[in-house]
PDB file of N, CA and C in Angstrom:
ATOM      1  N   UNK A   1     -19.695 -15.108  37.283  1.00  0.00           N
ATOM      2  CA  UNK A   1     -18.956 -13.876  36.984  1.00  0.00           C
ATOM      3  C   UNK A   1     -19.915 -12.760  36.570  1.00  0.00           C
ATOM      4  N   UNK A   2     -20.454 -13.466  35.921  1.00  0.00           N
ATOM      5  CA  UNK A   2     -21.906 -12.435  35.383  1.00  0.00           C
ATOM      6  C   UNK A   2     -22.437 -11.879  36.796  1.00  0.00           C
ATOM      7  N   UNK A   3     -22.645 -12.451  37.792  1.00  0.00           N
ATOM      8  CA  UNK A   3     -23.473 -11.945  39.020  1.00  0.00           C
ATOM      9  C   UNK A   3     -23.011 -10.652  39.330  1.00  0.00           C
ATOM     10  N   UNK A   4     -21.612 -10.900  39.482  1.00  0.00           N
ATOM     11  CA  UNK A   4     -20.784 -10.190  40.671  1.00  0.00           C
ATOM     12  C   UNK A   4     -20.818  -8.824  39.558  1.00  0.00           C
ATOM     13  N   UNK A   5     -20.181  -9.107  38.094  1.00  0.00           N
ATOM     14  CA  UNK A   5     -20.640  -7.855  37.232  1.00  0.00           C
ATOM     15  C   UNK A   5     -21.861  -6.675  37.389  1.00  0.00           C
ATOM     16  N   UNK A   6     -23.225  -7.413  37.298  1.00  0.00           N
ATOM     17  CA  UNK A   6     -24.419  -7.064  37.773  1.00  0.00           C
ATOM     18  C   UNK A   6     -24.320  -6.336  39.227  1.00  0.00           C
ATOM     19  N   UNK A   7     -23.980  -6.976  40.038  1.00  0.00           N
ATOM     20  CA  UNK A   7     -24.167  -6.399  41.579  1.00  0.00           C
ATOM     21  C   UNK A   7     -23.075  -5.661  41.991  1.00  0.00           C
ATOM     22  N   UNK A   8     -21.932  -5.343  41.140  1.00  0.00           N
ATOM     23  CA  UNK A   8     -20.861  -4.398  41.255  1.00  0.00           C
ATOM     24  C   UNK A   8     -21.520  -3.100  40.209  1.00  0.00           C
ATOM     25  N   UNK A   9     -22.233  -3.452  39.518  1.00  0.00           N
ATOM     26  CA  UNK A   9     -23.072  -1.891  38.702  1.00  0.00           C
ATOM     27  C   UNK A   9     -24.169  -1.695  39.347  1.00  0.00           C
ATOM     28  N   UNK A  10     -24.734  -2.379  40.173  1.00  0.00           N
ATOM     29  CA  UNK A  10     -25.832  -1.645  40.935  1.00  0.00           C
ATOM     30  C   UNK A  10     -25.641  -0.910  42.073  1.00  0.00           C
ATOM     31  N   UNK A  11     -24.005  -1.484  42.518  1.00  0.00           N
ATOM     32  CA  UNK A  11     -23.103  -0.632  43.483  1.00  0.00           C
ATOM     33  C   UNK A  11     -23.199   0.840  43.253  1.00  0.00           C
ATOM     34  N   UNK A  12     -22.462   0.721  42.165  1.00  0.00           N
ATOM     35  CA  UNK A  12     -22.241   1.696  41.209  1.00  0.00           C
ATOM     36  C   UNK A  12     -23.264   2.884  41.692  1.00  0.00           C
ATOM     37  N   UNK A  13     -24.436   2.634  40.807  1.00  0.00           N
ATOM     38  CA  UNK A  13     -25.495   3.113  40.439  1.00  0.00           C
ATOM     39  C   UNK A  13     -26.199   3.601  41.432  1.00  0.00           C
ATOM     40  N   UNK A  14     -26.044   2.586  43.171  1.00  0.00           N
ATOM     41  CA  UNK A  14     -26.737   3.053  44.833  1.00  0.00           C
ATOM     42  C   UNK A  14     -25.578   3.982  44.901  1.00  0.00           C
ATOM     43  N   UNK A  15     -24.486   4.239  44.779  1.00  0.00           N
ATOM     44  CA  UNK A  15     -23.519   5.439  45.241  1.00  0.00           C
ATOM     45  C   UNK A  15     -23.707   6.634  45.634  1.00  0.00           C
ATOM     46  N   UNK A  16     -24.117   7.317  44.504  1.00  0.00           N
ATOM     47  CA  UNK A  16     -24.900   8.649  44.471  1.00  0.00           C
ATOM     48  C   UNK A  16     -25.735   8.313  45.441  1.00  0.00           C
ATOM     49  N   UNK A  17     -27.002   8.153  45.635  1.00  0.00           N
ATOM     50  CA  UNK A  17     -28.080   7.668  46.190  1.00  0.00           C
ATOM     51  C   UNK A  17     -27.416   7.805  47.399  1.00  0.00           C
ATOM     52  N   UNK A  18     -27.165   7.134  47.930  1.00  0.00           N
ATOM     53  CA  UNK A  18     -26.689   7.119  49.210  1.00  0.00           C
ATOM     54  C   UNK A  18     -25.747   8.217  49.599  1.00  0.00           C
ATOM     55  N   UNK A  19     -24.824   8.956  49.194  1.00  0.00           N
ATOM     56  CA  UNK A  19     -23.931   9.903  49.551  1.00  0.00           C
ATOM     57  C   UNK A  19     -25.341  11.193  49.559  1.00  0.00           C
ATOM     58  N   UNK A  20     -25.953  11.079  48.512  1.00  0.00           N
ATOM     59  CA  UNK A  20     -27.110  12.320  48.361  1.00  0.00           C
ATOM     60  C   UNK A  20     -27.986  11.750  50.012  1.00  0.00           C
ATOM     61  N   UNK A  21     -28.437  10.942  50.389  1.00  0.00           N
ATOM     62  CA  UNK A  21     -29.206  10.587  51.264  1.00  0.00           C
ATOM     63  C   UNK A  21     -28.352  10.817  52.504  1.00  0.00           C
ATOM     64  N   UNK A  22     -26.938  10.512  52.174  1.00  0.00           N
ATOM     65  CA  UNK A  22     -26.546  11.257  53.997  1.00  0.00           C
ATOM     66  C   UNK A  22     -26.112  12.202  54.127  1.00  0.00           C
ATOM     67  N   UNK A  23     -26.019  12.902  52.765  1.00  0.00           N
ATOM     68  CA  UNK A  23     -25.918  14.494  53.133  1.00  0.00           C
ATOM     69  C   UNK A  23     -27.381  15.120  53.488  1.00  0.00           C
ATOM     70  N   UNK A  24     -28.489  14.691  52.800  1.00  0.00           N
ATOM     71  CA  UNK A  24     -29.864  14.969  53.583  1.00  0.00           C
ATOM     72  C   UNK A  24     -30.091  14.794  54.728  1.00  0.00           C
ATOM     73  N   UNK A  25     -29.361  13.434  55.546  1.00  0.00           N
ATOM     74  CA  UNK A  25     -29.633  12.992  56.935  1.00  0.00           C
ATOM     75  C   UNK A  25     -28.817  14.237  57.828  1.00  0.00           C
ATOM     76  N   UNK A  26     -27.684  14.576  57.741  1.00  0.00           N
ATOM     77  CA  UNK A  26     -26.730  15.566  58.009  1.00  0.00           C
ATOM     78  C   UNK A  26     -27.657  16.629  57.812  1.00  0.00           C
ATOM     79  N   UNK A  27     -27.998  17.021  57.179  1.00  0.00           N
ATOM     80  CA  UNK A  27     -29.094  18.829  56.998  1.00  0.00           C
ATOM     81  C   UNK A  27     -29.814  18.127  58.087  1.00  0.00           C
ATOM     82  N   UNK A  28     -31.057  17.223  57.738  1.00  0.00           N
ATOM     83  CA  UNK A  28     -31.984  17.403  58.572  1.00  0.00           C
ATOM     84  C   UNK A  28     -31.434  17.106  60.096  1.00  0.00           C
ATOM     85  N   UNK A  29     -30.610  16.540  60.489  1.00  0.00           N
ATOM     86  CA  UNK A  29     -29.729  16.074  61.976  1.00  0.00           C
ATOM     87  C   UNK A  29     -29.293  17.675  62.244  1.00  0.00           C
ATOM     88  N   UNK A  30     -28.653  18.570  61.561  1.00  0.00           N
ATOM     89  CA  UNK A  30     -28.777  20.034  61.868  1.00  0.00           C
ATOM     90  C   UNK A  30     -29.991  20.711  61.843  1.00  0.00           C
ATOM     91  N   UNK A  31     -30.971  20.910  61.044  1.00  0.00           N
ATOM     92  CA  UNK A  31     -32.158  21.132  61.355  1.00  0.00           C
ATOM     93  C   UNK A  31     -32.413  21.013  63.002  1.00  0.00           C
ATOM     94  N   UNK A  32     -32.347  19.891  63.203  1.00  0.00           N
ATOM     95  CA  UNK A  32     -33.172  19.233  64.290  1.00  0.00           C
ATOM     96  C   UNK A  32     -33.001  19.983  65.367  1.00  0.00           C
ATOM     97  N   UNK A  33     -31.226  19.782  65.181  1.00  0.00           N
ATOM     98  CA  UNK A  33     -30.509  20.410  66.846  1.00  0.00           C
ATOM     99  C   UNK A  33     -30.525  21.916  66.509  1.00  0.00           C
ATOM    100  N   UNK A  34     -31.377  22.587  65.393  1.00  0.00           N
ATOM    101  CA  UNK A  34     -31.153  24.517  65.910  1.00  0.00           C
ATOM    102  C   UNK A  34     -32.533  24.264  66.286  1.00  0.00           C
ATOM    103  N   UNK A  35     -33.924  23.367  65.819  1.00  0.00           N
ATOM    104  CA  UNK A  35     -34.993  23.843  66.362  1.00  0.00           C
ATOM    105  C   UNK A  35     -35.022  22.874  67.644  1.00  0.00           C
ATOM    106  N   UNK A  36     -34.620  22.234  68.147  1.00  0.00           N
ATOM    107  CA  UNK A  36     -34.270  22.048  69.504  1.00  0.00           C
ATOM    108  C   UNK A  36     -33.724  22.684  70.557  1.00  0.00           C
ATOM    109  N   UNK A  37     -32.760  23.832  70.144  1.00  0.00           N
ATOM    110  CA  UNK A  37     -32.336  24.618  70.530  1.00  0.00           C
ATOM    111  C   UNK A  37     -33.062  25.887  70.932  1.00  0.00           C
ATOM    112  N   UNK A  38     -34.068  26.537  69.491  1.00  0.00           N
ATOM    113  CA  UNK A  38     -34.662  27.312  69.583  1.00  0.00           C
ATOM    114  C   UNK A  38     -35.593  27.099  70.864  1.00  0.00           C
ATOM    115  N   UNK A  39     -36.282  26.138  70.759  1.00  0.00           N
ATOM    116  CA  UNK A  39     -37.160  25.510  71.320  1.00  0.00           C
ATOM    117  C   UNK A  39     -36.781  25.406  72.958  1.00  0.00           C
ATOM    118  N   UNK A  40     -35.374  25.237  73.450  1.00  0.00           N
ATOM    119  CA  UNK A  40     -35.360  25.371  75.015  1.00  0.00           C
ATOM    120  C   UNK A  40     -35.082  26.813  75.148  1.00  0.00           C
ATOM    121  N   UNK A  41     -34.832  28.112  74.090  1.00  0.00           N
ATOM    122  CA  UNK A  41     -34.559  29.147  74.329  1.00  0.00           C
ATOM    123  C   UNK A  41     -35.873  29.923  74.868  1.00  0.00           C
ATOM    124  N   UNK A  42     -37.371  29.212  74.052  1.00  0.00           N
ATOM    125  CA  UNK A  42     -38.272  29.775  73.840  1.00  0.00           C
ATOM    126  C   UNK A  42     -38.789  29.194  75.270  1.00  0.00           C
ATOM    127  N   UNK A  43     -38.912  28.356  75.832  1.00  0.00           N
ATOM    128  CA  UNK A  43     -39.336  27.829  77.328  1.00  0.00           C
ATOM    129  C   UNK A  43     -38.398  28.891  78.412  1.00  0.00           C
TER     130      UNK A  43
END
C-alpha cells in the first residue's frame, strides 16, 4: 500500500512537468512549421 502511495505522489509531482513540457513541444512544433515556411518562401 505504501508503494502505490509513493508512486501515486510522484504522479503527482511528474504532472506539471509534463503538461509544462508539452506545451514547450507545441511552441517549438509551431516554431518549426513558420521557419519552414519562411524558409520555402525564401527559395
Amino acid at each position: 500500500m505504501l508503494a502505490l502511495e509513493k508512486s501515486s505522489l510522484a504522479l503527482i509531482k511528474q504532472t506539471p512537468d509534463a503538461e509544462a513540457l508539452k506545451e514547450n513541444a507545441t511552441k517549438l512544433g509551431k516554431e518549426l512549421k513558420t521557419l519552414r515556411t519562411n524558409l520555402r518562401k525564401s527559395t
